[in-house]
N, C-alpha and C. Protein backbone atom coordinates (compact mmCIF):
# COMPACT_ATOMS: atom_id res chain seq x y z
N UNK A 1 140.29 115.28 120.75
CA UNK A 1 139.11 115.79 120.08
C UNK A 1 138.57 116.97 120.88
N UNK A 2 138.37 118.27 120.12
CA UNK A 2 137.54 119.11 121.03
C UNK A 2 136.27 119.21 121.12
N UNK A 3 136.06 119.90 122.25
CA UNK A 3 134.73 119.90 122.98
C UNK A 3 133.71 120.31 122.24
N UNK A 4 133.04 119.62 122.11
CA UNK A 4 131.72 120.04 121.46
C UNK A 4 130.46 120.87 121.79
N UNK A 5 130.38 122.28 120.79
CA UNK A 5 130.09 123.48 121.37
C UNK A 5 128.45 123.13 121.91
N UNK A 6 127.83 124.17 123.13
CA UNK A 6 126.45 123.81 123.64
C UNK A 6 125.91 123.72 122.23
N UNK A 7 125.78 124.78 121.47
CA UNK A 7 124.71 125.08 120.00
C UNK A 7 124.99 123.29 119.54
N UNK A 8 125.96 123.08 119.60
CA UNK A 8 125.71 121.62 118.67
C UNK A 8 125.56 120.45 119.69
N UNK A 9 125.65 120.49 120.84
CA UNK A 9 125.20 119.83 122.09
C UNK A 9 123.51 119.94 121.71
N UNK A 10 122.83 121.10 121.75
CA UNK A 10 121.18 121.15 121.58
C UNK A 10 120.81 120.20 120.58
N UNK A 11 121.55 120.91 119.36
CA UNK A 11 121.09 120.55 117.96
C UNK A 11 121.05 118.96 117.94
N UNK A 12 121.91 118.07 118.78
CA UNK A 12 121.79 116.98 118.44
C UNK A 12 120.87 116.49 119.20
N UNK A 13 120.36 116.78 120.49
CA UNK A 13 120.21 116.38 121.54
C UNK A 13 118.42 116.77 121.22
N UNK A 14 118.03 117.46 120.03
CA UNK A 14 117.08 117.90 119.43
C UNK A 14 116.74 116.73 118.67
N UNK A 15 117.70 116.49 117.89
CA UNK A 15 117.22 115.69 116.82
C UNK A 15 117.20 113.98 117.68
N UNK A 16 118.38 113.58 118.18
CA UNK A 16 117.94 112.40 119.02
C UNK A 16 116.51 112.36 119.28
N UNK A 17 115.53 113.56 119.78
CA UNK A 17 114.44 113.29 120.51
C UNK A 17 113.30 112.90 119.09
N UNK A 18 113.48 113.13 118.21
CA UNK A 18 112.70 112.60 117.30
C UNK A 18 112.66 110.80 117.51
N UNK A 19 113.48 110.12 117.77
CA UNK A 19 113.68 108.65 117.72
C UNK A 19 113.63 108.07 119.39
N UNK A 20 112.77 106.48 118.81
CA UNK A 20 112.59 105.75 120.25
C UNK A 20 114.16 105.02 119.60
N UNK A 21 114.10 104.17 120.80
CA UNK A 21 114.82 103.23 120.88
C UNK A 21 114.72 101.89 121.28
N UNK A 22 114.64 100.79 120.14
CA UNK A 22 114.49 99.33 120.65
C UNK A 22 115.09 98.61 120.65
N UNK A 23 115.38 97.57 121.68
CA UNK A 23 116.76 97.07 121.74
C UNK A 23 116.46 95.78 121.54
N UNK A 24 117.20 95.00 120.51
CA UNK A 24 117.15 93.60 119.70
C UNK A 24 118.47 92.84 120.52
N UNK A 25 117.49 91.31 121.35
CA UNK A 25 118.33 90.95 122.06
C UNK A 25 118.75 89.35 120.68
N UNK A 26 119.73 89.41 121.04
CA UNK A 26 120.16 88.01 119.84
C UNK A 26 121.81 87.32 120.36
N UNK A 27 122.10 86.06 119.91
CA UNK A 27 123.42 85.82 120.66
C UNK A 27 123.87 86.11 119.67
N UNK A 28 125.52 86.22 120.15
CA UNK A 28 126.57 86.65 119.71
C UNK A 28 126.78 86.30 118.14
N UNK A 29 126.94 84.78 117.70
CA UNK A 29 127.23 84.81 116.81
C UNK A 29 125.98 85.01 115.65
N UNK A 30 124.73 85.43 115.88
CA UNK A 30 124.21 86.00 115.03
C UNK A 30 123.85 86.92 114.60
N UNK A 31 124.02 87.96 115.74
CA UNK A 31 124.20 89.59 115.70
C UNK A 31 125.45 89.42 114.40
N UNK A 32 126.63 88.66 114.65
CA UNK A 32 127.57 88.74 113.88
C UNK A 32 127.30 88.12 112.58
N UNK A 33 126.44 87.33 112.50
CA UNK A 33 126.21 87.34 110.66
C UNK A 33 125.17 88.33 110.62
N UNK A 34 124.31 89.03 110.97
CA UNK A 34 123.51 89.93 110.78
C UNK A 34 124.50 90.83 110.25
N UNK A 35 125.83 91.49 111.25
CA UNK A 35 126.32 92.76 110.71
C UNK A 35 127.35 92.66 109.30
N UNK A 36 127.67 90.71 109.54
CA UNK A 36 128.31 90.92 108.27
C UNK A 36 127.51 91.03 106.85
N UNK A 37 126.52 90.73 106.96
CA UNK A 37 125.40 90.57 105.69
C UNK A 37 125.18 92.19 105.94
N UNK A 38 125.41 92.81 106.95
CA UNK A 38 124.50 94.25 106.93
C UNK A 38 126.04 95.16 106.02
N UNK A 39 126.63 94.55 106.20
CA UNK A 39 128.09 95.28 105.70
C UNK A 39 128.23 94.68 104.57
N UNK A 40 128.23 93.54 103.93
CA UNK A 40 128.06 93.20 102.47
C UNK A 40 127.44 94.41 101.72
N UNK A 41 126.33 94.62 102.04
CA UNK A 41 125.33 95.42 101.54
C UNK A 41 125.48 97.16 101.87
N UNK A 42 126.70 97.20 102.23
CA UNK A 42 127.13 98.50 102.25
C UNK A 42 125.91 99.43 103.47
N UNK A 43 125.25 98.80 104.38
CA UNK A 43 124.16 99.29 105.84
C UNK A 43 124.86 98.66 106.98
N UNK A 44 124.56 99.57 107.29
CA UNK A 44 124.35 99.45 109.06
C UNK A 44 123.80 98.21 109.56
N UNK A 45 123.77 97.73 110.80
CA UNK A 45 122.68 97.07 111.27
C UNK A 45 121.64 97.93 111.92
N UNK A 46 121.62 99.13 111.91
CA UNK A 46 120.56 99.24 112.19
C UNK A 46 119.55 99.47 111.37
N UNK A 47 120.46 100.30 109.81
CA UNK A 47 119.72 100.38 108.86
C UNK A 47 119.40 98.87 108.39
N UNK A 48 119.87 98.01 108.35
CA UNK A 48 119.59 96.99 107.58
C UNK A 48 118.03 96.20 108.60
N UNK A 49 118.24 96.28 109.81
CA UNK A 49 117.17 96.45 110.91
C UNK A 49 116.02 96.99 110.45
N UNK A 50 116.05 98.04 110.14
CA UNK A 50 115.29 98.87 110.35
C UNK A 50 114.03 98.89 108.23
N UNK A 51 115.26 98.07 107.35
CA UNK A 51 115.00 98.03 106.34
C UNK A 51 114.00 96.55 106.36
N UNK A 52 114.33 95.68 107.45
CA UNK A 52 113.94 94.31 107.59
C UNK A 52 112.51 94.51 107.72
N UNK A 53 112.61 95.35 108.90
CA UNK A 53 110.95 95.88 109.48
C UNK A 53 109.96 96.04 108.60
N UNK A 54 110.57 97.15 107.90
CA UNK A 54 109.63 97.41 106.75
C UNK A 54 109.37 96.83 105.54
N UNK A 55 110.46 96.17 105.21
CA UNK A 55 110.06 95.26 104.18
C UNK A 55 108.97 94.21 104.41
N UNK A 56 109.44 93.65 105.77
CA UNK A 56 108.29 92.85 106.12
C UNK A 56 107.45 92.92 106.77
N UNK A 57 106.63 94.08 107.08
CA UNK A 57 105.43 95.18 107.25
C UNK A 57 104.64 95.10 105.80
N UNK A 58 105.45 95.54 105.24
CA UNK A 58 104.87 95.79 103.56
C UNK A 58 104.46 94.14 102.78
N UNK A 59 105.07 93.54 103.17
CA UNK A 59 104.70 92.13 102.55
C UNK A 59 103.41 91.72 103.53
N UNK A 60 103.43 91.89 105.02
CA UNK A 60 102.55 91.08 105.33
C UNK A 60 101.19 91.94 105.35
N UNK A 61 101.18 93.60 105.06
CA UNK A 61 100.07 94.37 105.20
C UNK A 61 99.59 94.23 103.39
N UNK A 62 100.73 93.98 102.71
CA UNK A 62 100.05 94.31 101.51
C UNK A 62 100.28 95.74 101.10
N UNK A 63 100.64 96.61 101.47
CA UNK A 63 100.56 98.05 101.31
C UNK A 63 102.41 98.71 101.83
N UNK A 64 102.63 99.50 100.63
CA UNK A 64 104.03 100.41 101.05
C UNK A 64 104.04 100.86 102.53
N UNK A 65 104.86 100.22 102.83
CA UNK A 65 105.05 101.43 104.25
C UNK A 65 106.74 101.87 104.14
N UNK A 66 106.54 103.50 104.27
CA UNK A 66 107.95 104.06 104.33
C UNK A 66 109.34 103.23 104.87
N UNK A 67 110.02 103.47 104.35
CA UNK A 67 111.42 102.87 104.88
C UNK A 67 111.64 104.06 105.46
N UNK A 68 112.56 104.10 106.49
CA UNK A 68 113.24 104.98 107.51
C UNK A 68 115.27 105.00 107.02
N UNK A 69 115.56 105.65 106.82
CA UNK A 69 117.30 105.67 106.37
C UNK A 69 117.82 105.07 108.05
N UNK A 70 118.69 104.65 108.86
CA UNK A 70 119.51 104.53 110.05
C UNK A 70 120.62 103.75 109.96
């Protein structure tokens, strides 16, 4: 694979800085039905993560809160 030019070294290294990062500790075999249910459903785990959040934000506030794509 070649090297990946500085301009697209920034550009990503730009956009990374928009996002935190939280790290979901869980054992093994349920991370692994998490990703298989997250792959049924054609997501990520992080999107499917990240869809969990908000869904259940929105149920317990009562009010839409944005979904995030990941």
């Amino acid at each position: 694979m070649p090297e990946r030019s500085d301009a697209l070294k920034k550009a990503q290294q730009k956009y990374m800085e928009k996002f935190s990062v939280a790290r979901v500790r869980m054992e093994r075999d349920r991370y692994e039905r998490v990703q298989a249910h997250a792959e049924a459903r054609g997501e990520s785990v992080n999107g499917f993560i990240n869809r969990a959040i908000s869904e259940t934000m929105e149920r317990d506030s009562g009010a839409p809160v944005a979904a995030e794509e990941g």
